[in-house]
Protein backbone atom coordinates (compact mmCIF):
# COMPACT_ATOMS: atom_id res chain seq x y z
CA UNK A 1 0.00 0.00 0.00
CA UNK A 2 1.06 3.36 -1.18
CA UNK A 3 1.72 5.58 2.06
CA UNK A 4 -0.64 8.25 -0.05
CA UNK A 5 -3.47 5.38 -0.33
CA UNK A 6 -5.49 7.40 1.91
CA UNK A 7 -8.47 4.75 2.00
CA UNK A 8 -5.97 2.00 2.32
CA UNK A 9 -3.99 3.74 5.24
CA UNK A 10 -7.63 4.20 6.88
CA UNK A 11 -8.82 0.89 6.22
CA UNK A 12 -5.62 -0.55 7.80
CA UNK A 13 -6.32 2.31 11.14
CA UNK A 14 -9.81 0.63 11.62
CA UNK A 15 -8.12 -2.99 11.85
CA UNK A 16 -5.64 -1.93 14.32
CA UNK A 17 -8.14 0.12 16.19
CA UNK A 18 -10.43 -2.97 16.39
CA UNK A 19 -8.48 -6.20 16.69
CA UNK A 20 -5.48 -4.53 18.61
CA UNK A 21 -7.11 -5.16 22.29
CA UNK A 22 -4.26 -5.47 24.78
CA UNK A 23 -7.11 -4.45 27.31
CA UNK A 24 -8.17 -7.80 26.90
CA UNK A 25 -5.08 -10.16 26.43
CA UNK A 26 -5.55 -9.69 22.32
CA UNK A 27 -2.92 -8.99 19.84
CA UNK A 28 -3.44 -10.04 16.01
CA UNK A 29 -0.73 -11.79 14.39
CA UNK A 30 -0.62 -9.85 11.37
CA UNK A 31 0.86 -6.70 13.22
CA UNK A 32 4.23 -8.40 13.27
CA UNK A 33 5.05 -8.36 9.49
CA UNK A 34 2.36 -6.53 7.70
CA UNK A 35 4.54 -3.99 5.44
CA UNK A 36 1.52 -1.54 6.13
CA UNK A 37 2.08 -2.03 9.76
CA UNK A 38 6.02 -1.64 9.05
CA UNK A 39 5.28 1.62 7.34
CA UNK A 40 2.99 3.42 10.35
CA UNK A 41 6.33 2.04 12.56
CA UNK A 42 8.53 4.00 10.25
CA UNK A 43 6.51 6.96 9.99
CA UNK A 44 4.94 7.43 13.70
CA UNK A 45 6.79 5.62 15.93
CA UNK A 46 10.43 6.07 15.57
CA UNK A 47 10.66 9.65 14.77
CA UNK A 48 8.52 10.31 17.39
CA UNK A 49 9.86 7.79 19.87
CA UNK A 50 13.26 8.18 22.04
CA UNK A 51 15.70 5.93 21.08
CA UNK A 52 19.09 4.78 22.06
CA UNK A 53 21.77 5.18 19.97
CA UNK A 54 25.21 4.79 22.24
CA UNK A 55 27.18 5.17 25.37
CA UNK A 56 29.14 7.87 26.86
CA UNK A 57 32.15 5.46 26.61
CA UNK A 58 32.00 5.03 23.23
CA UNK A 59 33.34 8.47 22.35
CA UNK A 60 35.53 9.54 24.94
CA UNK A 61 37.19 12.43 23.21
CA UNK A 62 36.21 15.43 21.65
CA UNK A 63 35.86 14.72 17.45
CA UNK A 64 35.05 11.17 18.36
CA UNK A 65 32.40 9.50 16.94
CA UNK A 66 30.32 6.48 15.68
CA UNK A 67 27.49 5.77 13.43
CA UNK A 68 24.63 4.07 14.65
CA UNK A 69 20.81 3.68 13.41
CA UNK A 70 18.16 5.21 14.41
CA UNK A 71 14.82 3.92 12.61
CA UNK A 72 16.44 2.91 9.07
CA UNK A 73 18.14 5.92 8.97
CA UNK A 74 21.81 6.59 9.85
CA UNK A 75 23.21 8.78 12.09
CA UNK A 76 26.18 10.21 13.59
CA UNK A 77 27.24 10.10 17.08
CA UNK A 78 29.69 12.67 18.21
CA UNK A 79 31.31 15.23 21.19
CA UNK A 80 32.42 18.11 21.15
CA UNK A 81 34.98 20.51 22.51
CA UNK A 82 32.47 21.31 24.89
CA UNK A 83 32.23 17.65 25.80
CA UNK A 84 28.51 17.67 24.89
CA UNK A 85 27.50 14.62 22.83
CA UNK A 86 25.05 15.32 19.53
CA UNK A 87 23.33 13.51 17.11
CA UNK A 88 23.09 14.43 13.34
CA UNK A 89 21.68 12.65 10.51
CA UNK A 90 24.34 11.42 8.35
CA UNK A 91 23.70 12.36 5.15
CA UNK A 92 25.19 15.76 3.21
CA UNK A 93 23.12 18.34 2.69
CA UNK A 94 24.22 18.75 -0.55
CA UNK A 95 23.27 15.65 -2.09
CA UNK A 96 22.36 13.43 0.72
CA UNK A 97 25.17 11.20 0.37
CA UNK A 98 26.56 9.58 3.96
CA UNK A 99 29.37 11.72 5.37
CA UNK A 100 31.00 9.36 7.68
CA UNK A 101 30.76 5.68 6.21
CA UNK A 102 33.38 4.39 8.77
CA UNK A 103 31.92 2.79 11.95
CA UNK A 104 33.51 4.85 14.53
CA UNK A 105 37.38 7.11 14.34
CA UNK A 106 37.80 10.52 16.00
CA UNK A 107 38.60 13.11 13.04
CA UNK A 108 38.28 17.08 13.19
CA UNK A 109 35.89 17.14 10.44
CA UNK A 110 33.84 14.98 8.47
CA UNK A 111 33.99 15.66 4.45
CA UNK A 112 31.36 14.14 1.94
CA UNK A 113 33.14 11.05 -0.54
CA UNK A 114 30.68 12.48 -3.37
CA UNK A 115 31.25 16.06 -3.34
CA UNK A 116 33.84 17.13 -1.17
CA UNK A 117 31.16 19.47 1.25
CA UNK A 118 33.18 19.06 4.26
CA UNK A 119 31.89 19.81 8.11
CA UNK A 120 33.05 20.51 11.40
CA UNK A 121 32.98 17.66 13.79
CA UNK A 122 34.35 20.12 16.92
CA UNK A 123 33.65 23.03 18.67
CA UNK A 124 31.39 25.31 18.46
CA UNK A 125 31.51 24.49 14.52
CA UNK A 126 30.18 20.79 15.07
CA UNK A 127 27.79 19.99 12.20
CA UNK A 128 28.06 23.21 10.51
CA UNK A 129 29.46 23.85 6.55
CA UNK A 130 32.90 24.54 6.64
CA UNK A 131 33.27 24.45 2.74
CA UNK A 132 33.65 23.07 -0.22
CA UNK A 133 35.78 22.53 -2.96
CA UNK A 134 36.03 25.17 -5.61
CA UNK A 135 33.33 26.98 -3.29
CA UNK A 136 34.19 30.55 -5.25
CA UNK A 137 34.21 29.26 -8.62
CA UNK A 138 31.99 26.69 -7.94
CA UNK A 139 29.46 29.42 -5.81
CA UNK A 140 30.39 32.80 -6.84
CA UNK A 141 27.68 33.91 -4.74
CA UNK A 142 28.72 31.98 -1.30
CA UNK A 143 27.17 29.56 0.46
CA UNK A 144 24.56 29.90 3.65
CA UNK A 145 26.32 27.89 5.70
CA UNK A 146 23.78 27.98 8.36
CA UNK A 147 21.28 26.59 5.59
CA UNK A 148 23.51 23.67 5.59
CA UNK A 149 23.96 22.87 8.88
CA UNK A 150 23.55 18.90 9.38
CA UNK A 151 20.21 17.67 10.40
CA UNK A 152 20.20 17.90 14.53
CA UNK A 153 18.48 15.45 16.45
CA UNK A 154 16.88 16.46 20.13
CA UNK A 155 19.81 14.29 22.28
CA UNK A 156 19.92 13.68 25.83
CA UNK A 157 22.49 11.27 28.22
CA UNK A 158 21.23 9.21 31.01
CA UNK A 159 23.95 7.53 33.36
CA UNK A 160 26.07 7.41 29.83
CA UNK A 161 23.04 6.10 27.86
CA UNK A 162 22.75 7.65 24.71
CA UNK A 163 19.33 8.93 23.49
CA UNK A 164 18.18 10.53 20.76
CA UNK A 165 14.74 11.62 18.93
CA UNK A 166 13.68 13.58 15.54
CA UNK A 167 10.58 15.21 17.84
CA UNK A 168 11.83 18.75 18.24
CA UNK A 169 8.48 18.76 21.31
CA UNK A 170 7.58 16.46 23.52
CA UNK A 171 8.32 14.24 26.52
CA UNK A 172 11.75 14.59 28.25
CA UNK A 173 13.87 11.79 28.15
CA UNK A 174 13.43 11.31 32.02
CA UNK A 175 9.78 11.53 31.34
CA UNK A 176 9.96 9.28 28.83
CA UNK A 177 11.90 6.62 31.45
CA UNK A 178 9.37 7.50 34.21
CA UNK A 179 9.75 4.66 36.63
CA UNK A 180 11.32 2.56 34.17
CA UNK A 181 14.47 4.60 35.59
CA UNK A 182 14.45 3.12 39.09
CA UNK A 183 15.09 -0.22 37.59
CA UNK A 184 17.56 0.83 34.87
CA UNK A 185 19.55 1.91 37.74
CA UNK A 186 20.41 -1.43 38.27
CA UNK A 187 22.57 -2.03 35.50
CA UNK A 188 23.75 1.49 34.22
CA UNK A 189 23.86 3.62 37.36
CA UNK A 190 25.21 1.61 40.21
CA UNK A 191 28.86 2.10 38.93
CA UNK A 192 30.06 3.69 36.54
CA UNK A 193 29.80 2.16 33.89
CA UNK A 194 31.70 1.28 29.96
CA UNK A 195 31.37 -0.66 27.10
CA UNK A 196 33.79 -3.64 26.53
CA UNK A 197 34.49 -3.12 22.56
CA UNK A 198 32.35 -2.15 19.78
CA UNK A 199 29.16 -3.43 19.51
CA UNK A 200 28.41 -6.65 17.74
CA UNK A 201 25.90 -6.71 14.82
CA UNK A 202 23.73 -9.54 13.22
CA UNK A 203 20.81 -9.84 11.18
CA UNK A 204 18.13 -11.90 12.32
CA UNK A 205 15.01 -13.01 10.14
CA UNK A 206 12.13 -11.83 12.14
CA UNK A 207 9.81 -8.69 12.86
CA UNK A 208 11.93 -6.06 15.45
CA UNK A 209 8.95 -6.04 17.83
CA UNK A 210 8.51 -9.89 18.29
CA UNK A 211 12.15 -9.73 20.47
CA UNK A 212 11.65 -6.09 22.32
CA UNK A 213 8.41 -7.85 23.33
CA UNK A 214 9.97 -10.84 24.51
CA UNK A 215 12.32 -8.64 27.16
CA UNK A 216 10.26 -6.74 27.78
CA UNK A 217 7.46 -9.31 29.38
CA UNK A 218 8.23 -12.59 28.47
CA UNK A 219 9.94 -14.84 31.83
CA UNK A 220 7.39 -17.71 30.82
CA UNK A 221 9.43 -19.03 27.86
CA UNK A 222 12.50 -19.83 29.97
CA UNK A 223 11.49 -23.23 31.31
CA UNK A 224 11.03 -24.70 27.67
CA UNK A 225 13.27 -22.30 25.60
CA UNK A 226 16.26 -22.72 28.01
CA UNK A 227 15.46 -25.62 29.63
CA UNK A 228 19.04 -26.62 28.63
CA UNK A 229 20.66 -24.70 31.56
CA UNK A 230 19.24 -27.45 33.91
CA UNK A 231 19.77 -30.30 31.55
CA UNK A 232 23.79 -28.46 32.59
CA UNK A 233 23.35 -28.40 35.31
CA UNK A 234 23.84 -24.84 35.64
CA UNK A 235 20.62 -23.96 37.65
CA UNK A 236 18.55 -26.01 40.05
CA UNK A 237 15.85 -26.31 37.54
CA UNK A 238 13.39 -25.20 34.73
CA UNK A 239 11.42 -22.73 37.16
CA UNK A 240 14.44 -21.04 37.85
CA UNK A 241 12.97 -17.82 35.49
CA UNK A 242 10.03 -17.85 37.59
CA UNK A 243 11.30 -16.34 41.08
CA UNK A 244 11.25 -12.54 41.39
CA UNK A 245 8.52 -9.89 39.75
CA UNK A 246 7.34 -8.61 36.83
CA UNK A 247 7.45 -5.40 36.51
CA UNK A 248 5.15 -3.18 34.38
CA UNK A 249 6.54 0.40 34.70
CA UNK A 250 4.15 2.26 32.33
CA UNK A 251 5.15 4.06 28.98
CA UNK A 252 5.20 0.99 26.70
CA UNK A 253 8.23 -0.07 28.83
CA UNK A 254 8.75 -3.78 30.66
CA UNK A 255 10.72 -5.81 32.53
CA UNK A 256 11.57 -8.69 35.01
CA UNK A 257 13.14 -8.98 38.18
CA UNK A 258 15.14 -12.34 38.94
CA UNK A 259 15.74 -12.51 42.73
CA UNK A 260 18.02 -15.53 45.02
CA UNK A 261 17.25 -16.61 48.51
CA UNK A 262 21.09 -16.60 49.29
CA UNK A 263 22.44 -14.24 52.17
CA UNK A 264 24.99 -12.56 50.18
CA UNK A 265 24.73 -10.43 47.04
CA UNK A 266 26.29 -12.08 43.99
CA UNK A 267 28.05 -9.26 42.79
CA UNK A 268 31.61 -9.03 43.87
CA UNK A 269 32.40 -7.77 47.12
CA UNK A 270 35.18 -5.09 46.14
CA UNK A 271 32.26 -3.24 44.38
CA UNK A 272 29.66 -2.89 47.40
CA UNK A 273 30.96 0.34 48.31
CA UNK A 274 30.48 1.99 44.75
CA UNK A 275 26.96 0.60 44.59
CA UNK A 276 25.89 1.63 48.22
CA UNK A 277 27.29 5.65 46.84
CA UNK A 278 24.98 5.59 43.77
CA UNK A 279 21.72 3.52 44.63
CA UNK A 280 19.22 4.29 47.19
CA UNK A 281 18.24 2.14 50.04
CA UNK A 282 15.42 -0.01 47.81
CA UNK A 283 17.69 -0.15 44.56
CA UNK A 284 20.34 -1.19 46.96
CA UNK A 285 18.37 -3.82 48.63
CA UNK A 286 17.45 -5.22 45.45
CA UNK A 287 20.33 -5.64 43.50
CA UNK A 288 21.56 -7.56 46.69
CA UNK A 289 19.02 -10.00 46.13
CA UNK A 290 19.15 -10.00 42.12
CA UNK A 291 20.12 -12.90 40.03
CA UNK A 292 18.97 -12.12 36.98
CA UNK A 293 16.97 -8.85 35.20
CA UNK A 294 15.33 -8.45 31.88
CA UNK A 295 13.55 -5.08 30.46
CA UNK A 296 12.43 -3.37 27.69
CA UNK A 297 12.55 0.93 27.25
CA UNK A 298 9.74 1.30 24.60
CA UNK A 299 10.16 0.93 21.47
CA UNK A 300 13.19 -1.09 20.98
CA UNK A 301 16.35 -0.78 23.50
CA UNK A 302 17.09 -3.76 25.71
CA UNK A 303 18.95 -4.34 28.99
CA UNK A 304 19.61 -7.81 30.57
CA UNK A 305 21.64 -9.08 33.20
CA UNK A 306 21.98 -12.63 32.75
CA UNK A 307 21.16 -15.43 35.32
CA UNK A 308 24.35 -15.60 37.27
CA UNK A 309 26.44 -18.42 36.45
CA UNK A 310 29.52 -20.39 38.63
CA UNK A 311 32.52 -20.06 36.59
CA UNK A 312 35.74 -21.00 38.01
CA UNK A 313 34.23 -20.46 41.26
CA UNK A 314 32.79 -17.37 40.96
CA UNK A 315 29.14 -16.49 40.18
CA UNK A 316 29.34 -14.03 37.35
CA UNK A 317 26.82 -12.46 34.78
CA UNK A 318 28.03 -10.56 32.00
CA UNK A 319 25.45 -7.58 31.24
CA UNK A 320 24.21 -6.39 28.34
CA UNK A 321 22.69 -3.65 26.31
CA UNK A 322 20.71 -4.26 22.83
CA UNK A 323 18.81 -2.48 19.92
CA UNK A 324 16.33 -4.38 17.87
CA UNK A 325 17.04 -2.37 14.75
CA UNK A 326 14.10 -2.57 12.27
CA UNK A 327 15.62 -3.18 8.86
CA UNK A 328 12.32 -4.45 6.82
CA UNK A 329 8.75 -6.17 8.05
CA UNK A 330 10.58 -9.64 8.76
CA UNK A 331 14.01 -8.46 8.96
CA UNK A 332 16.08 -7.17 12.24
CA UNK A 333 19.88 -6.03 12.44
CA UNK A 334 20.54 -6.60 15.88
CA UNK A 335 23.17 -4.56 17.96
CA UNK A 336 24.34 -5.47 21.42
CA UNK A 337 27.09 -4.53 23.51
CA UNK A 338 28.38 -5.55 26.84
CA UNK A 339 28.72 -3.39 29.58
CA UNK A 340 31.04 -3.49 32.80
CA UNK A 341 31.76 -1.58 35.85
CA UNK A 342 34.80 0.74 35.21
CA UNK A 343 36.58 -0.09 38.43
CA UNK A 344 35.90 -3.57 38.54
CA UNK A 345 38.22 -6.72 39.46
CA UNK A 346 39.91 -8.02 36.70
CA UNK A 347 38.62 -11.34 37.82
CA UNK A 348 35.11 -9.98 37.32
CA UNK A 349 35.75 -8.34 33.67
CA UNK A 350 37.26 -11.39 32.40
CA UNK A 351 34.69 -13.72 33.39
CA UNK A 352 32.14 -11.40 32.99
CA UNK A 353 33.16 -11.39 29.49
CA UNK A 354 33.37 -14.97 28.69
CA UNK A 355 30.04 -15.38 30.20
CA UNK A 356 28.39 -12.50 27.69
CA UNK A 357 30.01 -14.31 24.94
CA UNK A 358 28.98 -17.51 25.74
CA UNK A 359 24.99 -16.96 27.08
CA UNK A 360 23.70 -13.32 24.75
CA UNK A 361 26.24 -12.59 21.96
CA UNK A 362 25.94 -13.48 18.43
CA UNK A 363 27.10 -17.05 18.88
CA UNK A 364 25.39 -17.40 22.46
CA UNK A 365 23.03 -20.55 23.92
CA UNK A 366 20.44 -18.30 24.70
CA UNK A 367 20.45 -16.39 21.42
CA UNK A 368 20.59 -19.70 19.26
CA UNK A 369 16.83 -20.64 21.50
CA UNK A 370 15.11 -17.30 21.26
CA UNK A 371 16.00 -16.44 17.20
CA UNK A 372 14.99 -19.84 16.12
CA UNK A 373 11.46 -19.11 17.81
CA UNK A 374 11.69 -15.63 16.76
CA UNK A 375 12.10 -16.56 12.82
CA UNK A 376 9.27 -19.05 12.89
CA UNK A 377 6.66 -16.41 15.15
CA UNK A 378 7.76 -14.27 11.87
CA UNK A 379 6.89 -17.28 9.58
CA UNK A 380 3.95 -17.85 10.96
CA UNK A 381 2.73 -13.49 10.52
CA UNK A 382 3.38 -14.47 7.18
CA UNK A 383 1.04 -16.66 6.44
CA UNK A 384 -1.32 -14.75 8.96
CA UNK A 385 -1.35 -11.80 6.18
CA UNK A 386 -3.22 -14.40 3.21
CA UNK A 387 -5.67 -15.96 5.58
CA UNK A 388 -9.32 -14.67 5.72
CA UNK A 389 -9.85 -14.99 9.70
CA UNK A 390 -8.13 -13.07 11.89
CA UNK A 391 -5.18 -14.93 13.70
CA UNK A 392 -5.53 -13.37 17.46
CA UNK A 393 -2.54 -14.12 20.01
CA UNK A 394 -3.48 -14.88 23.40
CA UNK A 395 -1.68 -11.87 26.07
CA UNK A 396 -3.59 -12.34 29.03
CA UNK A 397 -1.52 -13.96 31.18
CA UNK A 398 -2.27 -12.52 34.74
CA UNK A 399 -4.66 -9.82 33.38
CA UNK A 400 -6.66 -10.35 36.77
CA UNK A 401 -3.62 -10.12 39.28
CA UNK A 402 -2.79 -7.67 41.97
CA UNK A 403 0.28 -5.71 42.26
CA UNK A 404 2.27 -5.37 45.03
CA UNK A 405 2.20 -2.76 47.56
CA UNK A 406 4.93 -0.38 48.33
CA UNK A 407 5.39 -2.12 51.11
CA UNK A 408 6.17 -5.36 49.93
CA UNK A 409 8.04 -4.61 47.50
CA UNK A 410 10.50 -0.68 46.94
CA UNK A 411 10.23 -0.23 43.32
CA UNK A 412 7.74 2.41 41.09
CA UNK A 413 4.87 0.66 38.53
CA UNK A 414 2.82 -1.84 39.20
CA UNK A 415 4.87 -4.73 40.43
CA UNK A 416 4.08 -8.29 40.67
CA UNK A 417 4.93 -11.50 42.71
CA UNK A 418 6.46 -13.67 40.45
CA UNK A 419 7.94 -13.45 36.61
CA UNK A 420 5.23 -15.15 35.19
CA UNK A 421 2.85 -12.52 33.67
CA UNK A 422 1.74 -9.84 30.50
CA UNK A 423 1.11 -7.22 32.17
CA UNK A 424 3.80 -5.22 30.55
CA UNK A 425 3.15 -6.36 27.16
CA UNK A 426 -0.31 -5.14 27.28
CA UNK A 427 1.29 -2.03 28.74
CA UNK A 428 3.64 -2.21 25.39
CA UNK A 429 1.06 -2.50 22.57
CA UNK A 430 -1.34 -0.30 24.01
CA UNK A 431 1.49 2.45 23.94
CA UNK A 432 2.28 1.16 20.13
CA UNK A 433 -1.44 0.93 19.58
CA UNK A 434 -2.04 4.91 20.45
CA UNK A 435 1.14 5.95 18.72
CA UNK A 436 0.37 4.54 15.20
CA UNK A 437 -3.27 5.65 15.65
CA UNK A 438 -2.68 8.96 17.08
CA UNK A 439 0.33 10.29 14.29
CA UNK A 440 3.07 9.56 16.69
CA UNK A 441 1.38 11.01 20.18
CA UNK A 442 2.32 9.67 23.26
């Protein structure tokens, strides 16, 4: 469908309006890979919608940068003089070519391969025109440089995450986290943090919202999916996702908890004092008790700390950070780095690393589970979009529970006992319901 079919972009409104019923534990299949449904993503969800894009780590020094993705279109990532990190659309405003086709470097300017139109990538000239070649033959009449000044995204930085959107209005990025925040604590602001490398890339066959979904909500699939880790030995067994809460935070966002019954935290002991300065009491108290944490920010960044492994003695998680990059209706580059406490043990960045490698990277055990089922959900859409029935997916896993009160448990949303629930993936697809109804409104 054309995106100017105006009776076909209506008559696809009126489906999502009426089979889209997260209120009642009701999603349609067809959402996943419908390139309609692809098309309202592109157009009202990601400009709209905050989106990661980096951390603070990644370009340490001013004239740094990388090039990341945000949507399907590419962008640059840089700082400063001024130390302040921006975000510009990477593509000349001359002839839209790409200005910086390199993955990351740290250069004092960033010059077109088409054209020569070249652009400041420091100080207080960052983004702006500085020239190009044969500029008074070429433009006897100058150039506005302010005219061509890059594309600027609306950027923010929270605890070294990385955010950017195309709304020049709208939410804050802490509004936009809300309580989601609290929890994201856990992983990015206990310590400071960095990123161990450059991020790893893949392409996986399979709609980008069938995954976010999954971290965001989805602690049910871990006693079939992974029911390998006991078959290892490596937990006590299969219900071993099932101990902790689900949290649904509000804002599209999700996650889930993981909690031990040990006395001591499993994080290492030389880092106590670090995480005691930058938590509160609550976030304290529960990272203490965590062994594992999955989440969602709406639409598509992931967190995770793995289930805690024994490795050479030593329980250890590596953590990790992840964008499910739309790149088509069934297709999904997929970027994830792995994240570390700056001052940690060696002891703890080694192992941490081997155990990121081995349990969430490209080649990891969990990764090999989840993508095969992701790929076949994505099948499966597919054939949803030729039948003549509507295909409806069943979300109403503990649609009639209670949450928590503050005094059971310390953390913001609406918090339940135990993992098992889809409360935050009704919370999700409501959110994605309004936005590609509403234009992009939140």
């Amino acid at each position: 469908m054309s995106r100017y079919d105006v009776a076909g972009r209506r008559a696809l409104e009126d489906r999502i309006r009426s089979t889209v019923r997260p209120e009642l534990g009701e999603i349609p299949l067809f959402v996943y890979t419908d390139p309609d449904v692809y098309e309202l993503d592109l157009e009202r969800v990601f400009p709209k919608a905050w989106q990661f894009v980096g951390h603070v780590s990644e370009v340490p020094n001013p004239g740094s940068f990388v090039t990341r993705t945000m949507g399907e279109e590419s962008v640059i990532v840089g700082r400063g003089d001024d130390a302040v990190v921006r975000v510009f659309l990477n593509a000349c405003r001359h002839r839209g070519m790409r200005l910086a086709c390199e993955d990351f470097g740290e250069v004092n300017n960033w010059r077109c391969p088409y054209h020569g139109f070249t652009y400041g990538s420091k100080g207080d000239f960052i983004g702006t025109l500085m020239g190009a070649p044969f500029e008074k033959v070429a433009y006897p009449e100058g150039l506005d440089r302010k005219a061509f000044h890059l594309v600027e995204a609306r950027t923010e930085v929270y605890k070294g995450l990385i955010f950017a959107t195309w709304a020049k209005e709208g939410l804050s990025l802490e509004d936009h986290l809300g309580n989601a925040a609290w929890y994201l604590d856990l992983i990015v602001g206990r310590a400071e943090m960095e990123v161990v490398g450059v991020p790893e890339r893949w392409v996986v066959p399979t709609s980008w919202r069938l995954p976010a979904d999954n971290f965001a909500s989805d602690a049910y699939h871990t006693a079939t999916a992974h029911s390998f880790l006991t078959r290892l030995g490596l937990v006590k067994g299969v219900d071993f996702g099932r101990d902790g809460y689900h949290v649904d935070p509000g804002a599209g966002h999700g996650l889930g908890v993981g909690v031990h019954f040990d006395e001591k935290s499993y994080f290492p002991a030389e880092l106590q004092d670090e995480y005691r300065d930058n938590l509160d009491a609550g976030q304290f108290e529960t990272l203490s008790r965590l062994k594992n944490m999955h989440g969602n920010i709406f639409p598509n960044f992931t967190f995770l700390i793995p289930n805690f492994i024994e490795v050479e003695g030593k329980r250890v998680a590596g953590a990790m950070l992840r964008v499910w990059q739309p790149a088509g209706p069934g297709r999904t580059q997929v970027w994830s780095w792995h994240l570390v406490e700056k001052n940690a043990p060696e002891w703890w960045k080694k192992l941490g690393r081997r155990m990121y490698t081995q349990t969430f990277s490209s080649s990891g055990m969990f990764d090999q589970d989840d993508t095969e089922n992701w790929e076949m959900q994505t099948k499966s859409s597919d054939n949803a979009l030729y039948r003549d029935d509507e295909f409806m997916l069943h979300y109403a896993m503990g649609i009639d529970a209670t949450p928590l009160s503050k005094d059971e448990f310390p953390g913001p949303g609406d918090v339940f006992d135990g993992k098992f629930s889809e409360s935050a993936a009704r919370s999700y697809y409501g959110v994605w319901r309004n936005m590609v109804l509403d234009g992009g409104s939140r």
